[in-house]
Protein backbone atom coordinates (compact mmCIF):
# COMPACT_ATOMS: atom_id res chain seq x y z
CA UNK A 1 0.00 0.00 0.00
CA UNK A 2 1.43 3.41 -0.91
CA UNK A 3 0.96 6.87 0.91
CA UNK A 4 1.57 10.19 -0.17
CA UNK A 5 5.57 11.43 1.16
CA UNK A 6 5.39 13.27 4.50
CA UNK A 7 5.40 16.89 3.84
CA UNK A 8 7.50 18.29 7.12
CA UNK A 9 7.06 21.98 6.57
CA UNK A 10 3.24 21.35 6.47
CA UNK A 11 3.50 19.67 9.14
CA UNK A 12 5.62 22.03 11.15
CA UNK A 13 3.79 24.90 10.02
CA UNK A 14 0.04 23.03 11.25
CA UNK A 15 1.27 21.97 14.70
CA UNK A 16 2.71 18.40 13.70
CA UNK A 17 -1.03 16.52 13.35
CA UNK A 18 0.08 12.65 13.38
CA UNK A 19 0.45 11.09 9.81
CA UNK A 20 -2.01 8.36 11.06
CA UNK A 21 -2.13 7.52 7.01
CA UNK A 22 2.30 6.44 6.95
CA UNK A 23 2.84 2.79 8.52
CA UNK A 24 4.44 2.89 11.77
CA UNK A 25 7.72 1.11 10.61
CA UNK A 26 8.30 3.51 7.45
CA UNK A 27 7.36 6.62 9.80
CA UNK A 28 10.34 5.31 12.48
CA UNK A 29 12.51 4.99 9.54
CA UNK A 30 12.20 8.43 8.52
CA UNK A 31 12.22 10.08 11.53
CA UNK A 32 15.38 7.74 12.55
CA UNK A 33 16.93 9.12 9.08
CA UNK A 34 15.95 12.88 10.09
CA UNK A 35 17.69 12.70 13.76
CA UNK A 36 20.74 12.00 11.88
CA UNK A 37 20.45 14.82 9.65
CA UNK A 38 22.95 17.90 9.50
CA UNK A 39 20.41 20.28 8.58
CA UNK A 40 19.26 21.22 12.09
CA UNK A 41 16.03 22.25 10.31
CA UNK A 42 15.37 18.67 9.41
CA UNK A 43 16.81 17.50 12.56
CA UNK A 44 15.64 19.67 15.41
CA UNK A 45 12.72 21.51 14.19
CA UNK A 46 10.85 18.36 12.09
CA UNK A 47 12.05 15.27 13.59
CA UNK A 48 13.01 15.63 17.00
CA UNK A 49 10.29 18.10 17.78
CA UNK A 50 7.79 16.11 15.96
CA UNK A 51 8.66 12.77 17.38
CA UNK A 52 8.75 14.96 21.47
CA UNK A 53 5.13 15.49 20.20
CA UNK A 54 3.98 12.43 19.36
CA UNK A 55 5.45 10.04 22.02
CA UNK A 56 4.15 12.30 24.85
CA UNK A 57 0.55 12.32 22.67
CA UNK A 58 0.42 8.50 23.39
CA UNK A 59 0.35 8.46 19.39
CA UNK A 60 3.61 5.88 19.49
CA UNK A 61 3.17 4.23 22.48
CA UNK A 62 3.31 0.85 20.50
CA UNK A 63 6.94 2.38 18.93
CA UNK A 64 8.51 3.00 22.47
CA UNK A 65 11.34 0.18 22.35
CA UNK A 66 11.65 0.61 18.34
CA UNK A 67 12.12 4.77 18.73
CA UNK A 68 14.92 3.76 22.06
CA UNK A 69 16.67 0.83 20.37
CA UNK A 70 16.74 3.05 17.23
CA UNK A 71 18.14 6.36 19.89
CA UNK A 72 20.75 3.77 21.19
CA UNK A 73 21.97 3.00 17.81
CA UNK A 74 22.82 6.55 17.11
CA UNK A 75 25.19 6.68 20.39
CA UNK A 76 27.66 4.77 18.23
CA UNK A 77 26.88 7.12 14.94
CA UNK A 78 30.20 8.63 13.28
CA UNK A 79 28.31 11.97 13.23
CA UNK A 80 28.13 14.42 16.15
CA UNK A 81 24.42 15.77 15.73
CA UNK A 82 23.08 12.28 15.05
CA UNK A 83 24.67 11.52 18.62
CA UNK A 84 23.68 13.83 20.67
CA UNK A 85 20.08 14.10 19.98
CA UNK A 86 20.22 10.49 20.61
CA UNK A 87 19.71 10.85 24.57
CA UNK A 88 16.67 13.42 24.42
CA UNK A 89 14.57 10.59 22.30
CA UNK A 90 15.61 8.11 24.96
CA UNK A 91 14.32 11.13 27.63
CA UNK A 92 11.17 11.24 25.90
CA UNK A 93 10.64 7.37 25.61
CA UNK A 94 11.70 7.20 29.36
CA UNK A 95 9.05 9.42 30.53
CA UNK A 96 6.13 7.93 28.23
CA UNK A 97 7.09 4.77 29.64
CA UNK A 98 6.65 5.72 33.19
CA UNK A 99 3.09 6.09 32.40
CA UNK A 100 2.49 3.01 31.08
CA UNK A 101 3.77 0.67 33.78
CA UNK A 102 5.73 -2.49 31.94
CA UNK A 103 5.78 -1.07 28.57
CA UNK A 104 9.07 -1.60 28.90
CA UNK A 105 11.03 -4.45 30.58
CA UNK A 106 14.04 -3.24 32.60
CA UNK A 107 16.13 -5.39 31.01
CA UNK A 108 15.72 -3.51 28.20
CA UNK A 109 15.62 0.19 29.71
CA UNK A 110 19.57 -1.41 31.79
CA UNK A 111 20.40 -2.17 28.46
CA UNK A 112 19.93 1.59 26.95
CA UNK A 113 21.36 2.66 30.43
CA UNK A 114 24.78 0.64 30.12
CA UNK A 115 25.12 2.15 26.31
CA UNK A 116 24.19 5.35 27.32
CA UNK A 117 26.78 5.16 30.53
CA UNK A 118 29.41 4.57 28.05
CA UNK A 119 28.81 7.20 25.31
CA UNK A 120 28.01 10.36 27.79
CA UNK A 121 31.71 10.69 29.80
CA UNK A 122 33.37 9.67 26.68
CA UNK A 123 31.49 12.12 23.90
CA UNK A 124 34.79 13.98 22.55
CA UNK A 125 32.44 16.72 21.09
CA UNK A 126 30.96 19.57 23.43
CA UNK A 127 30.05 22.23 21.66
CA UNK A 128 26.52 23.48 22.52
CA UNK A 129 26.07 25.19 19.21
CA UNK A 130 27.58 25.02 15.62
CA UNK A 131 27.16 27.78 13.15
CA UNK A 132 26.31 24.77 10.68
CA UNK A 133 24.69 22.32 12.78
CA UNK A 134 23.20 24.34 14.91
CA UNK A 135 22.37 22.81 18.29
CA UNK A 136 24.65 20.01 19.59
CA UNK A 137 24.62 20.23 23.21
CA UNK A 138 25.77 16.30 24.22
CA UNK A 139 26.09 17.46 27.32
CA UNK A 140 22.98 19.13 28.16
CA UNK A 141 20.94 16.77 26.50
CA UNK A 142 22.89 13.58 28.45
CA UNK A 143 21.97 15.40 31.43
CA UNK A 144 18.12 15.35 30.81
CA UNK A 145 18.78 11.67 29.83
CA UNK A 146 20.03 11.07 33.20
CA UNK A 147 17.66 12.36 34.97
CA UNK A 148 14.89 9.97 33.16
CA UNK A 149 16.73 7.38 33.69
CA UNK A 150 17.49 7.94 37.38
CA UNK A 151 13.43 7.61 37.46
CA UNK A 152 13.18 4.58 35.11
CA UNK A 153 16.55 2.69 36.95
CA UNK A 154 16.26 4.10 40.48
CA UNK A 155 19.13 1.89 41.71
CA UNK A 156 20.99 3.36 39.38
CA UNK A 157 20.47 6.99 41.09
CA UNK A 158 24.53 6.99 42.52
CA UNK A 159 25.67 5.43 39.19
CA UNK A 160 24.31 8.29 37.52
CA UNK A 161 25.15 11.16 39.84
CA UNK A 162 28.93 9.42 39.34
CA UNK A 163 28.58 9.68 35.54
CA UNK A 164 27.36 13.32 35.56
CA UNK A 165 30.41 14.16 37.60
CA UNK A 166 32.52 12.50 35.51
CA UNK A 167 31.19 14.24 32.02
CA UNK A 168 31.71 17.45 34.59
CA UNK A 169 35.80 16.74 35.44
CA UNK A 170 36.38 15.31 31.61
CA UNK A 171 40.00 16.10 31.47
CA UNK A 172 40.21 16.07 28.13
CA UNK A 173 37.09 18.63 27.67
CA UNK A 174 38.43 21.73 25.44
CA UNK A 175 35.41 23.92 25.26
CA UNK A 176 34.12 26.12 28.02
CA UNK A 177 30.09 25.60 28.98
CA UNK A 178 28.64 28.11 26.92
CA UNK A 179 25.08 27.32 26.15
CA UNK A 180 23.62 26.84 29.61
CA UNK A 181 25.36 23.01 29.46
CA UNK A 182 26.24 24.06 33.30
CA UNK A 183 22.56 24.75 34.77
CA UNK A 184 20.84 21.91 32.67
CA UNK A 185 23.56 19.82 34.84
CA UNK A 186 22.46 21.50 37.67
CA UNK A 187 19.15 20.58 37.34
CA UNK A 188 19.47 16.80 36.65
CA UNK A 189 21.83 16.50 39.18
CA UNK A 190 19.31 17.95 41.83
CA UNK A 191 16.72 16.01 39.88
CA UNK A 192 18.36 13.20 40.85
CA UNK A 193 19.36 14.15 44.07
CA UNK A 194 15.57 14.48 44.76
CA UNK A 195 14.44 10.73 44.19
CA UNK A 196 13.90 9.01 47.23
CA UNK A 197 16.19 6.91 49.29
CA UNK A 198 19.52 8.07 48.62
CA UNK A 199 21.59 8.28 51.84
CA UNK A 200 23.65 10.77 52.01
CA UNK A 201 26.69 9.60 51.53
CA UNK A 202 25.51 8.66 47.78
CA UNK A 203 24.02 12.44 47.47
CA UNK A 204 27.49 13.76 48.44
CA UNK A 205 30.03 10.88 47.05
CA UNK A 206 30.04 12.31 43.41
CA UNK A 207 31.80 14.88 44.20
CA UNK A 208 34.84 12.70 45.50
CA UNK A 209 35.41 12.84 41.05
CA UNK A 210 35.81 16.85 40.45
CA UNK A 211 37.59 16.93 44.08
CA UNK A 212 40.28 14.76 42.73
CA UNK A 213 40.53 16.23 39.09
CA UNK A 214 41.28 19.49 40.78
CA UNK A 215 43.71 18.10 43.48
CA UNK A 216 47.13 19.72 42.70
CA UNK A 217 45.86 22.90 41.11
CA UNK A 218 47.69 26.21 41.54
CA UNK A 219 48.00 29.78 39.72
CA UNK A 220 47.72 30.16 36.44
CA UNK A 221 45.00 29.90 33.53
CA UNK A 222 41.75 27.89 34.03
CA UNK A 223 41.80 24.84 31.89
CA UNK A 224 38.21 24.44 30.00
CA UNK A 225 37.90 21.54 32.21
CA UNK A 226 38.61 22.74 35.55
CA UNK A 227 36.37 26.08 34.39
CA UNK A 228 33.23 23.67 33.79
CA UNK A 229 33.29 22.10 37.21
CA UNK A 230 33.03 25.42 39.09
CA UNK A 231 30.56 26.80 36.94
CA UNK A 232 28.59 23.81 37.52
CA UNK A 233 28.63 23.64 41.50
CA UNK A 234 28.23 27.19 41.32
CA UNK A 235 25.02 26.51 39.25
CA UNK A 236 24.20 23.64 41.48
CA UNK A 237 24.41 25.92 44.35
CA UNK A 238 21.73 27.78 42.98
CA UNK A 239 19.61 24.56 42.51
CA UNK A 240 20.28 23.74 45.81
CA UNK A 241 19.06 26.80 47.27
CA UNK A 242 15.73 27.72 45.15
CA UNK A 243 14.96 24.02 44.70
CA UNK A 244 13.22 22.68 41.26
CA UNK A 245 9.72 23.76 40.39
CA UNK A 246 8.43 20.51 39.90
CA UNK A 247 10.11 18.83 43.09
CA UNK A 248 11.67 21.60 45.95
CA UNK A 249 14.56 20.64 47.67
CA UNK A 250 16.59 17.78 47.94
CA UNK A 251 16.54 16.14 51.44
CA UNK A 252 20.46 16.85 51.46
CA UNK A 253 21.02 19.87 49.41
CA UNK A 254 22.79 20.90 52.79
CA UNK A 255 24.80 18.51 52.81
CA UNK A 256 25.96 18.64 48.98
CA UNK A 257 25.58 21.93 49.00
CA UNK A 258 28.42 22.13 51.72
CA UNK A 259 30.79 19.84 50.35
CA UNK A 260 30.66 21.80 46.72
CA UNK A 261 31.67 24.58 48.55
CA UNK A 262 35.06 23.65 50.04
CA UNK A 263 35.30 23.04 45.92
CA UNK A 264 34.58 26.31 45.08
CA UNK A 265 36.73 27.73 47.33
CA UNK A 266 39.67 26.65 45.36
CA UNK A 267 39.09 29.55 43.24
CA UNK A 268 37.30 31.63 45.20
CA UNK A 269 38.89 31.58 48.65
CA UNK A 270 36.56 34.94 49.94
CA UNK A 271 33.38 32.55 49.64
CA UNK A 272 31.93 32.62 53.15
């Protein structure tokens, strides 16, 4: 059976309405095609926004593993942009799924977890924005992907406060946080922080990683690196403080809140 070629800027330009007429397999196949594309146009604006849309419409609740197998795939992708919108699908299929209990097995969503785990520390490109790509941002957009799956894998909530803080103290990191990469840390990490029964030696133990990147620091220029951690616990701070809209205050923001402050006073020694 044949069916007329999706028409994206009609779609864009009517509020994405769900091509109910395109079989579900050919529709994941374009839209996997699209999330790879260099034209953020295609990328961003159709497919990712479209496919946000529809998974959070219920409209492919029947495509959930397909879209996150297919998002897990692209970690491994030779191109930048096809890799880091990779982890905001798997955000979006991770919160669908957590209203509709045993969608997915948690074999499956450990399985995403351990490839995700592997690609976020390790993703050599940082930028937040390219003049030609446009948006990038692996490391904002692994950050919202750990925070869904500290909700979908909540034994996992440590694990992933460790892997945040490693992305955070990447030693090999050469560009500064630019595009907000620092506070959509923040939040995830107090996101995180915020899901029930973490003692608090877990809520503070991730810090033990920027602690010892920094240890033997002295005078002399910031290293991009070094630069990102501060500006992170300085966002986190923040976090800490005001609490998220959607959750408050971690039960020990004190706590972490204290121990990224002996950090920051590396640099800033007049902090009270």
């Amino acid at each position: 059976m044949s069916y007329a070629p999706i028409d994206w800027a009609l779609l864009a330009a009517t509020g994405f309405p769900f091509p109910a007429d395109v079989p579900a397999a050919e529709l994941l196949d374009e839209l996997a095609a699209m999330l790879s594309s260099p034209d953020p146009v295609v990328r961003d604006d159709h497919a990712y926004t479209a496919s946000a849309q529809w998974v959070r419409e219920g409209r492919l609740d029947d495509q959930l593993v397909a879209l996150g197998e297919a998002a897990v795939a692209r970690l491994d992708h030779p191109e930048v942009q096809a890799r880091t919108f990779a982890p905001l699908v798997l955000r979006c299929v991770l919160t669908r799924s957590r209203q509709l209990p045993g969608a997915i097995d948690q074999g499956t969503v450990q399985r995403w977890y351990a490839a995700f785990a592997r690609w976020y520390p390790a993703e050599p490109d940082t930028r937040g924005w390219d003049d030609r790509l446009g948006w990038l941002h692996a490391v904002a957009h692994g950050a919202d992907a750990a925070a869904a799956f500290a909700r979908a894998l909540p034994e996992q909530r440590a694990d992933l406060l460790d892997l945040c803080a490693r992305r955070i103290a990447a030693a090999d990191a050469d560009h500064r946080y630019l595009q907000m990469e620092d506070a959509r840390l923040a939040r995830a990490i107090t996101g995180i922080l915020l899901e029930p029964g973490l003692t608090e030696a877990e809520a503070t133990g991730w810090l033990d990683v920027p602690a010892k990147a920094l240890e033997g620091g002295g005078p002399g220029p910031v290293p991009a690196w070094a630069f990102n951690i501060f500006a992170t616990l300085q966002a986190l701070q923040v976090h800490l403080t005001r609490g998220l809209a959607d959750g408050g205050v971690p039960p020990h923001a004190e706590a972490v809140a204290g121990r990224a402050l002996e950090l920051l006073r590396l640099p800033c020694p007049w902090l009270a």
